[in-house]
C-alpha atoms as a PDB file:
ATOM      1  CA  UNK A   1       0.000   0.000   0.000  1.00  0.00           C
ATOM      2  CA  UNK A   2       1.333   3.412  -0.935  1.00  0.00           C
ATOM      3  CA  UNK A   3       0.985   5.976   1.275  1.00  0.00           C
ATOM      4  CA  UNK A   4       1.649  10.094   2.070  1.00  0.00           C
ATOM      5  CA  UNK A   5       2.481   9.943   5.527  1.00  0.00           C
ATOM      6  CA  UNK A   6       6.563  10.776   5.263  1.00  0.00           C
ATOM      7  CA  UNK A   7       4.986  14.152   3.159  1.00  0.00           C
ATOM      8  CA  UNK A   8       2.201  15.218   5.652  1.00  0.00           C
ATOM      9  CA  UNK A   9       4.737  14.347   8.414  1.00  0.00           C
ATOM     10  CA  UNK A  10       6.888  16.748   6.512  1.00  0.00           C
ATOM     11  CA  UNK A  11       4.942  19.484   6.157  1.00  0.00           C
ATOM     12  CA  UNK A  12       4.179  19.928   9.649  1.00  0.00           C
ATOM     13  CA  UNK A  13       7.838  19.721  11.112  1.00  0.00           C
ATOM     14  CA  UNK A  14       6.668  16.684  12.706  1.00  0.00           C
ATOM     15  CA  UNK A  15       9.663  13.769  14.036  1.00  0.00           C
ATOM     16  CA  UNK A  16       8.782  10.136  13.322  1.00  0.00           C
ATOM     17  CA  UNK A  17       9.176   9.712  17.157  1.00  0.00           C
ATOM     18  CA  UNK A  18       6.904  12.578  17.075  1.00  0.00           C
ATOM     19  CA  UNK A  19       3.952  10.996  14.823  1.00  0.00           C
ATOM     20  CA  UNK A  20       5.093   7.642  16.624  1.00  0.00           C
ATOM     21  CA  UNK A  21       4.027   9.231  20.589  1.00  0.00           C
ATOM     22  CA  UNK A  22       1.061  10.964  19.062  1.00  0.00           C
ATOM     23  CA  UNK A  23       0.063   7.470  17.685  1.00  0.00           C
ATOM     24  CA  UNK A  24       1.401   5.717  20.640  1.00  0.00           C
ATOM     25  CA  UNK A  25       3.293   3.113  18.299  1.00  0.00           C
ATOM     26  CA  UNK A  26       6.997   3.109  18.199  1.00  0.00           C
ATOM     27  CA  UNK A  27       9.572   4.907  15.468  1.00  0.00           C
ATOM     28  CA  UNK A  28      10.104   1.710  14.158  1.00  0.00           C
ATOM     29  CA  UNK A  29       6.425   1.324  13.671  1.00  0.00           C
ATOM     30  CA  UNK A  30       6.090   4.573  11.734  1.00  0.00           C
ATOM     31  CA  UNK A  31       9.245   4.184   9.310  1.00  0.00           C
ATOM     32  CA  UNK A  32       7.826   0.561   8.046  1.00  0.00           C
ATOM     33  CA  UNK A  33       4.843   2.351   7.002  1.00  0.00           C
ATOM     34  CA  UNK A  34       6.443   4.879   5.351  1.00  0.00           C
ATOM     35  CA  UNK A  35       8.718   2.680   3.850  1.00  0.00           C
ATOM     36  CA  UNK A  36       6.129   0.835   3.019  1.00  0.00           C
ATOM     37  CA  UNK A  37       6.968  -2.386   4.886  1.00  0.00           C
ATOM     38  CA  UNK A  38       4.230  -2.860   7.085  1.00  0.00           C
ATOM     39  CA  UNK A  39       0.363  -1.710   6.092  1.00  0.00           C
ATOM     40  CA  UNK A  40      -1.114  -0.619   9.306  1.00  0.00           C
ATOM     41  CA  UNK A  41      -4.085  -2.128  11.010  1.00  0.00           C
ATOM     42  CA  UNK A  42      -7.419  -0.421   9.829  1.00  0.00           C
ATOM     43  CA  UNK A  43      -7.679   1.364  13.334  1.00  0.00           C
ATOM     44  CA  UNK A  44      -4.066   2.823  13.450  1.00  0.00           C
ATOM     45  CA  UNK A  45      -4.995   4.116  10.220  1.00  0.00           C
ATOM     46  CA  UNK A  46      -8.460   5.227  10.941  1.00  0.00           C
ATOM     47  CA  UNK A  47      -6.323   6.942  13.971  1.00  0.00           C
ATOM     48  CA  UNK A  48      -3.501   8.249  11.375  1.00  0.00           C
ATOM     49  CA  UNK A  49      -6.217  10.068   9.536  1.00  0.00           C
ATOM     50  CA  UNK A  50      -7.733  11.604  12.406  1.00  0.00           C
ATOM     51  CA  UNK A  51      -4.734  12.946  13.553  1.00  0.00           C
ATOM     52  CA  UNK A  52      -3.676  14.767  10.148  1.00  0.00           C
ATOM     53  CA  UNK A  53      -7.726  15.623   9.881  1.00  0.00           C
ATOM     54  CA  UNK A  54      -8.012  13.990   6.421  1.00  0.00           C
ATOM     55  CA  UNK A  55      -9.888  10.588   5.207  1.00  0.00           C
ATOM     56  CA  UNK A  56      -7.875   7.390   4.686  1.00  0.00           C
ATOM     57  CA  UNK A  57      -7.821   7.548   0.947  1.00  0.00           C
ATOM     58  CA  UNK A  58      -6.270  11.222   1.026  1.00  0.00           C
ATOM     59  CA  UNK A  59      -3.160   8.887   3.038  1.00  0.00           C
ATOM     60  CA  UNK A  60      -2.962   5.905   1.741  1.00  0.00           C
ATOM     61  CA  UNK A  61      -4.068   3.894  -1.627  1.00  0.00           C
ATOM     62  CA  UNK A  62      -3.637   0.504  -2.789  1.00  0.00           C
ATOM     63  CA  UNK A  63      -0.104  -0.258  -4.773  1.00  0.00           C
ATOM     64  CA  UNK A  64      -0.878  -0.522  -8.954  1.00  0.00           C
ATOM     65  CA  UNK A  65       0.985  -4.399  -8.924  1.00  0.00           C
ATOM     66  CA  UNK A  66      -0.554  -7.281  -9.931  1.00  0.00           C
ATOM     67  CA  UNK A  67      -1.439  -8.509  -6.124  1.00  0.00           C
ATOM     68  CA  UNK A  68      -3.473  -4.927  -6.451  1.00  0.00           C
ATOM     69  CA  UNK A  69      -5.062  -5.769  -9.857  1.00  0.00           C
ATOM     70  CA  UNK A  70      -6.018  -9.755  -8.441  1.00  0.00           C
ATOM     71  CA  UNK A  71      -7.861  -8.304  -5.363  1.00  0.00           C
ATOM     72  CA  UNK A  72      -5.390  -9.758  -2.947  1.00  0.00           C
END
């Protein structure tokens, strides 16, 4: 899953040990997702969009590969 996080963290000066206490998840936690390693539960993103006050799909969107396109 793609995702805007590292650019929304960005533009708000924001750490990823910041974003990580606001979400109370760790740094580690935060890079994987922006690195795209790890696709967070549906309620730590439900709680990543509340936080930057925008819905889920303005954050994150499903990647354009072929597990994508097969509906896996």
């Amino acid at each position: 899953m793609k995702n805007r996080l590292k650019v929304l963290r960005a533009e708000r000066d924001w750490t990823q040990a910041h974003l990580a206490d606001a979400l109370d998840v760790s740094r580690q936690t935060v890079n994987a997702i922006e690195t795209g390693k790890y696709d967070p539960s549906l309620p730590l993103a439900f709680r990543i969009a509340r936080l930057f006050g925008l819905p889920i799909e303005a954050i994150f969107e499903a990647d354009d590969g072929p597990r994508a396109a097969a509906g896996a």
